[in-house]
Protein backbone atom coordinates (compact mmCIF):
# COMPACT_ATOMS: atom_id res chain seq x y z
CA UNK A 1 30.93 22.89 156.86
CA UNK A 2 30.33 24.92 160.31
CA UNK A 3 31.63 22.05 163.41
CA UNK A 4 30.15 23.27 166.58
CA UNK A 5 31.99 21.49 169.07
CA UNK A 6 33.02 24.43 171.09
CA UNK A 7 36.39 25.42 171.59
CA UNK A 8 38.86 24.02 174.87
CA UNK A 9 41.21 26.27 176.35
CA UNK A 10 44.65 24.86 178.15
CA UNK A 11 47.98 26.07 179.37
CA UNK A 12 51.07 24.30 180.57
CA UNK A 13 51.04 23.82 184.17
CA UNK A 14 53.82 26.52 185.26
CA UNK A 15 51.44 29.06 183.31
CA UNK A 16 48.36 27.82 185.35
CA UNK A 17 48.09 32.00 185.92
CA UNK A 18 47.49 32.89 182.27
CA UNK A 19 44.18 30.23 182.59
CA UNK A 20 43.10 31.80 185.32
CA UNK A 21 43.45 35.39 183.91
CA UNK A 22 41.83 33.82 180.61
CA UNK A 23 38.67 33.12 182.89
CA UNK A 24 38.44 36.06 184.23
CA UNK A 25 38.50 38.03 180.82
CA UNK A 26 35.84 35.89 179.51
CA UNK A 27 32.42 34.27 179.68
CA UNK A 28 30.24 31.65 178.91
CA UNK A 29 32.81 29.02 179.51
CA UNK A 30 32.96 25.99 181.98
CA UNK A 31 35.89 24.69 183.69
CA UNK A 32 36.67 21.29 182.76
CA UNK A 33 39.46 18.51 183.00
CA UNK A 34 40.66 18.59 179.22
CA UNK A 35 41.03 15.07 179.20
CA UNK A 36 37.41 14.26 179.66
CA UNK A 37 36.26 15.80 176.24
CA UNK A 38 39.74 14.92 174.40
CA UNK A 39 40.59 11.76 175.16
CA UNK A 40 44.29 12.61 173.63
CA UNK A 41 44.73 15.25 176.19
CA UNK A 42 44.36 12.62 178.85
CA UNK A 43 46.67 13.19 181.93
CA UNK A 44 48.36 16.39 179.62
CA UNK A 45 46.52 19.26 181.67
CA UNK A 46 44.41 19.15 184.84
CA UNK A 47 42.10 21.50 183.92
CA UNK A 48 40.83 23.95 180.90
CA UNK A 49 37.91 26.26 179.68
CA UNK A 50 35.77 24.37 177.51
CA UNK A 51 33.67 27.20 175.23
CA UNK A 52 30.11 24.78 174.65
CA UNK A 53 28.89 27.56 171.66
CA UNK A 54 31.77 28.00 170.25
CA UNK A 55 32.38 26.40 166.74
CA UNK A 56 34.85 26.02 163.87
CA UNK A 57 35.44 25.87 160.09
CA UNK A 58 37.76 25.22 156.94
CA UNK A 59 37.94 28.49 155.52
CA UNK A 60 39.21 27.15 152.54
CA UNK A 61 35.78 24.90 151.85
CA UNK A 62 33.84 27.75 152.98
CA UNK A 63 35.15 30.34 150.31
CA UNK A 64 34.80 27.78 147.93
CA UNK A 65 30.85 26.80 149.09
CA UNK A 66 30.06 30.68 148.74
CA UNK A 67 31.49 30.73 145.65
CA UNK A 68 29.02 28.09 143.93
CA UNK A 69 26.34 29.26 145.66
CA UNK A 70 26.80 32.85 144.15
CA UNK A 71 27.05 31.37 140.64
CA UNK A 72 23.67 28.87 141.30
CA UNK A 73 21.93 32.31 142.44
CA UNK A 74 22.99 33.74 139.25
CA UNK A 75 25.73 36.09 140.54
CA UNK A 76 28.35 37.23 137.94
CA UNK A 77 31.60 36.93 139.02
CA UNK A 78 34.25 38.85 136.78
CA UNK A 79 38.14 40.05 137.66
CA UNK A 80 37.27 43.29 135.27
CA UNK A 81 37.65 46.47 136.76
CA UNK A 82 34.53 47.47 139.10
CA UNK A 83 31.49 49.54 137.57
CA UNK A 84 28.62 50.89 139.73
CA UNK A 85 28.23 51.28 143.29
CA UNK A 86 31.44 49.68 144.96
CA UNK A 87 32.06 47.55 147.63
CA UNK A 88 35.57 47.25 148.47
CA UNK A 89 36.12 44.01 150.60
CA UNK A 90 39.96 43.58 149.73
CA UNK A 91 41.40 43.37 152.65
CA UNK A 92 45.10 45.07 153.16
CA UNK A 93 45.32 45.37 149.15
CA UNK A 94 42.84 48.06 149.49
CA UNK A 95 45.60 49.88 151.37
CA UNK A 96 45.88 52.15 148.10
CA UNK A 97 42.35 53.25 149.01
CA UNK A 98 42.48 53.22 152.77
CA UNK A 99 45.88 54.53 154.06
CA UNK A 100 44.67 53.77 157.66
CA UNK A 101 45.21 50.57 157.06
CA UNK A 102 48.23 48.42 158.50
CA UNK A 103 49.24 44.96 158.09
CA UNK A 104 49.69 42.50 160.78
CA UNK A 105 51.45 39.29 159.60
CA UNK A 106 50.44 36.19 160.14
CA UNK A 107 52.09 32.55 159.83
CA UNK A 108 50.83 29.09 160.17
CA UNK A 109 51.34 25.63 159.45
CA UNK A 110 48.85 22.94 158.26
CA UNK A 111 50.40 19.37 159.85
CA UNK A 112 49.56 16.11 158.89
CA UNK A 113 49.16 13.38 161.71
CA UNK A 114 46.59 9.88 162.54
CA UNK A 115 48.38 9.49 166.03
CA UNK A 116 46.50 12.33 167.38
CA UNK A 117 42.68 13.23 167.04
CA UNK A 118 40.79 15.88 168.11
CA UNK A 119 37.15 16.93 167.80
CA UNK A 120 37.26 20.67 168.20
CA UNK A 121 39.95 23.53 168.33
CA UNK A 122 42.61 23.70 171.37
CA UNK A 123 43.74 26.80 172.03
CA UNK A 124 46.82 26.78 174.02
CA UNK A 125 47.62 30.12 176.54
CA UNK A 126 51.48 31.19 176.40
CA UNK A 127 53.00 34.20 177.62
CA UNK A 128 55.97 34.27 174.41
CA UNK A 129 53.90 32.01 171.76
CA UNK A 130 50.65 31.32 172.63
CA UNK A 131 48.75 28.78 169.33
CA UNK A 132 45.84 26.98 168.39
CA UNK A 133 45.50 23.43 166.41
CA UNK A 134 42.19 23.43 164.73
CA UNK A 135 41.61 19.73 163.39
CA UNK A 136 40.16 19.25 159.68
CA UNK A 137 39.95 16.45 157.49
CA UNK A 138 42.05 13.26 156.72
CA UNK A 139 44.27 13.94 159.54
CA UNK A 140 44.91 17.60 159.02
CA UNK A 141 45.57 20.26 161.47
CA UNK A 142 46.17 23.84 160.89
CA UNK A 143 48.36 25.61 164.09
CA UNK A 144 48.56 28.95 163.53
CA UNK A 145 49.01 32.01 164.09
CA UNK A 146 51.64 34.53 164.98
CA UNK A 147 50.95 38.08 164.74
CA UNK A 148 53.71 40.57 164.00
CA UNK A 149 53.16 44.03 163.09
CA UNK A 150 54.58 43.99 159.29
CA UNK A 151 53.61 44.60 156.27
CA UNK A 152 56.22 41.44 155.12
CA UNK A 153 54.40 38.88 153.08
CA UNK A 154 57.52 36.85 152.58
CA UNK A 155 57.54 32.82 153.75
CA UNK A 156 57.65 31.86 157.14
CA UNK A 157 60.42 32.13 159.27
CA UNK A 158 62.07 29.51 160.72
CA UNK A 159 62.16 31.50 164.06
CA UNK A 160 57.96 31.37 164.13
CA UNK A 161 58.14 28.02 162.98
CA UNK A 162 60.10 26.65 165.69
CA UNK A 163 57.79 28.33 167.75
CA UNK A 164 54.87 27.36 167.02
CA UNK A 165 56.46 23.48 166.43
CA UNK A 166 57.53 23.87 169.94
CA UNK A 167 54.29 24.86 171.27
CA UNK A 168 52.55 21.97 169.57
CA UNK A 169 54.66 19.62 170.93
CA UNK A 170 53.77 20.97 174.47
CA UNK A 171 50.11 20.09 173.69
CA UNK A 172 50.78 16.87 172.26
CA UNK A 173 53.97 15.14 172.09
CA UNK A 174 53.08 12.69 169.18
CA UNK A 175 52.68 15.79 167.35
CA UNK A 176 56.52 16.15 167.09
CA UNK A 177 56.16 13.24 164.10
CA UNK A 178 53.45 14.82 162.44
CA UNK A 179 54.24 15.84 158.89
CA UNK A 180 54.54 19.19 157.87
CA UNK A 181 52.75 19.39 154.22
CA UNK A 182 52.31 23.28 154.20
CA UNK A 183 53.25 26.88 155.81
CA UNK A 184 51.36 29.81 154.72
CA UNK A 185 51.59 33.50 155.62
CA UNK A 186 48.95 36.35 155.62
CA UNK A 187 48.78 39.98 156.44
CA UNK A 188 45.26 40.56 158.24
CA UNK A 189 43.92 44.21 157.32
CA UNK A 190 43.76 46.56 161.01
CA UNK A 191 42.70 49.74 161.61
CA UNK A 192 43.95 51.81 165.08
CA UNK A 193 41.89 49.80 167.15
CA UNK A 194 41.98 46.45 165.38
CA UNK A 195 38.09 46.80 165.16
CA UNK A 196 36.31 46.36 161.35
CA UNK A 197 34.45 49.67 160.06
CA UNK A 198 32.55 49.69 157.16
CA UNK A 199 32.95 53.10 155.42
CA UNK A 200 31.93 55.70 152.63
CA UNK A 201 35.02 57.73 150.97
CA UNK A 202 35.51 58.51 147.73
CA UNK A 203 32.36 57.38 145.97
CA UNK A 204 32.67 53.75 146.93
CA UNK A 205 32.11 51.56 149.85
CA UNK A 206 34.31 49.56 151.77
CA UNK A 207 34.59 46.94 154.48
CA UNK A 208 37.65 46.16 155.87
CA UNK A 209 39.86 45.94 159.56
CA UNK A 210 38.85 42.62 160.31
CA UNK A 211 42.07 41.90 161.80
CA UNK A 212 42.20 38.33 163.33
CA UNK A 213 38.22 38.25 163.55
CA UNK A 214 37.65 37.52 159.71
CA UNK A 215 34.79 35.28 159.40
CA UNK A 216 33.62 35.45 163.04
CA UNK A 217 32.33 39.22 162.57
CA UNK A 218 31.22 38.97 158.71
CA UNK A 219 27.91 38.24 159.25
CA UNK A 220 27.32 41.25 161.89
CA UNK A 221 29.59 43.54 159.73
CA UNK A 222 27.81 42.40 156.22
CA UNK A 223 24.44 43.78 158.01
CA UNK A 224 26.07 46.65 158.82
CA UNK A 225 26.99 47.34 154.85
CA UNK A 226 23.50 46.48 154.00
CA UNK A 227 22.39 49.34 156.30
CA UNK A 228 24.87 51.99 155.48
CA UNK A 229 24.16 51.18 152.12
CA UNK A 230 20.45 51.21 152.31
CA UNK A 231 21.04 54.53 153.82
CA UNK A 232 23.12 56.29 151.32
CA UNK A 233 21.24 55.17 148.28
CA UNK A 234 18.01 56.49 149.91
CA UNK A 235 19.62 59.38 150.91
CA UNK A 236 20.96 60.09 147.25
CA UNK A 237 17.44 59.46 145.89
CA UNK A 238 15.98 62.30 147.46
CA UNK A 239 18.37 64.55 147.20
């Protein structure tokens, strides 16, 4: 389910500045004109950062896919309470466990729309509400995310839905009749410095702060656990 068709960067053209500083905070992109990979950019933006190895996916289908594949490898999956050595990957539920945990909200929409069609994400740079529309199937488009420090898991509000409506229709203004067929909120698990640890207290394992990063650092951070883990078990043995 993994797309790689990189990622494009844009910003309206009286925030041309926040492009620039985008650039220079980054790498491995390539300036382009947006509307020579997009065609339904065309004549929105004069220019953009086009990530080549960047690539996307529908986390939904992809929690689901490493679900079956688990049960085909024989993996038991259960809701009982945990036995043996524990790995604690619940995110900011595990707050009862990890008090240096804090929530960051975040809201999105998932819009419905055939008059627009993209190939890859567009992220677009704002200095008050900054979004990115990440295209999926049938004419879906998820354009998320705002990020408020809160630990409220309530429905969206309308003030970050107008928001991020608004800066949709700056990317695309067919966008403004796409259907709306579902909000969502989230609270992303961050410790101090919004990087992911994976720690030892209390007997059991845990791997958590993956803030906004979520599936673009579990592979890295899942070797890490296999380490750590390696580690204390041999560890324990010889002792």
């Amino acid at each position: 389910g993994v797309e790689q068709q990189g990622t494009l960067v844009v910003a309206p053209p009286r925030d041309s500045r926040e492009l620039t500083r985008f650039a220079s905070m980054t790498e491995k992109h390539e300036w382009v004109v947006p509307g020579d990979i997009e065609p339904a950019l065309e004549n929105r933006f004069a220019r953009g950062l086009y990530f080549a190895a960047e690539a996307h996916l529908d986390p939904r289908l992809a929690l689901q896919q490493l679900r079956d594949k688990l049960q085909q490898a024989g993996v038991p999956l259960h809701s009982g309470e945990p036995t043996g050595t524990i790995i604690d990957c619940r995110g900011i539920h595990a707050a009862d466990q990890q008090p240096a945990l804090r929530a960051v909200r975040g809201e999105m929409l998932i819009l419905q729309t055939h008059d627009v069609q993209l190939s890859r994400p567009v992220r677009l740079l704002h200095p008050r509400f900054p979004c990115y529309l990440v295209p999926r199937a049938e004419g879906h488009f998820m354009l998320g995310a705002t990020m408020v420090e809160s630990h409220d898991s309530s429905p969206i509000s309308a003030r970050a839905m107008m928001e991020l409506l608004s800066a949709a229709y700056s990317l695309h203004p067919a966008l403004a009749e796409a259907r709306i067929v579902e909000s969502g909120t989230g609270l992303r698990p961050a410790y101090q410095q919004n990087l992911p640890e994976v720690r030892f207290e209390n007997g059991r394992f845990s791997l958590n702060g993956l803030y906004r990063h979520g599936f673009l650092l579990a592979p890295i951070m899942a070797e890490n656990l296999m380490l750590q883990l390696t580690q204390e078990m041999t560890h324990a043995s010889s002792t």
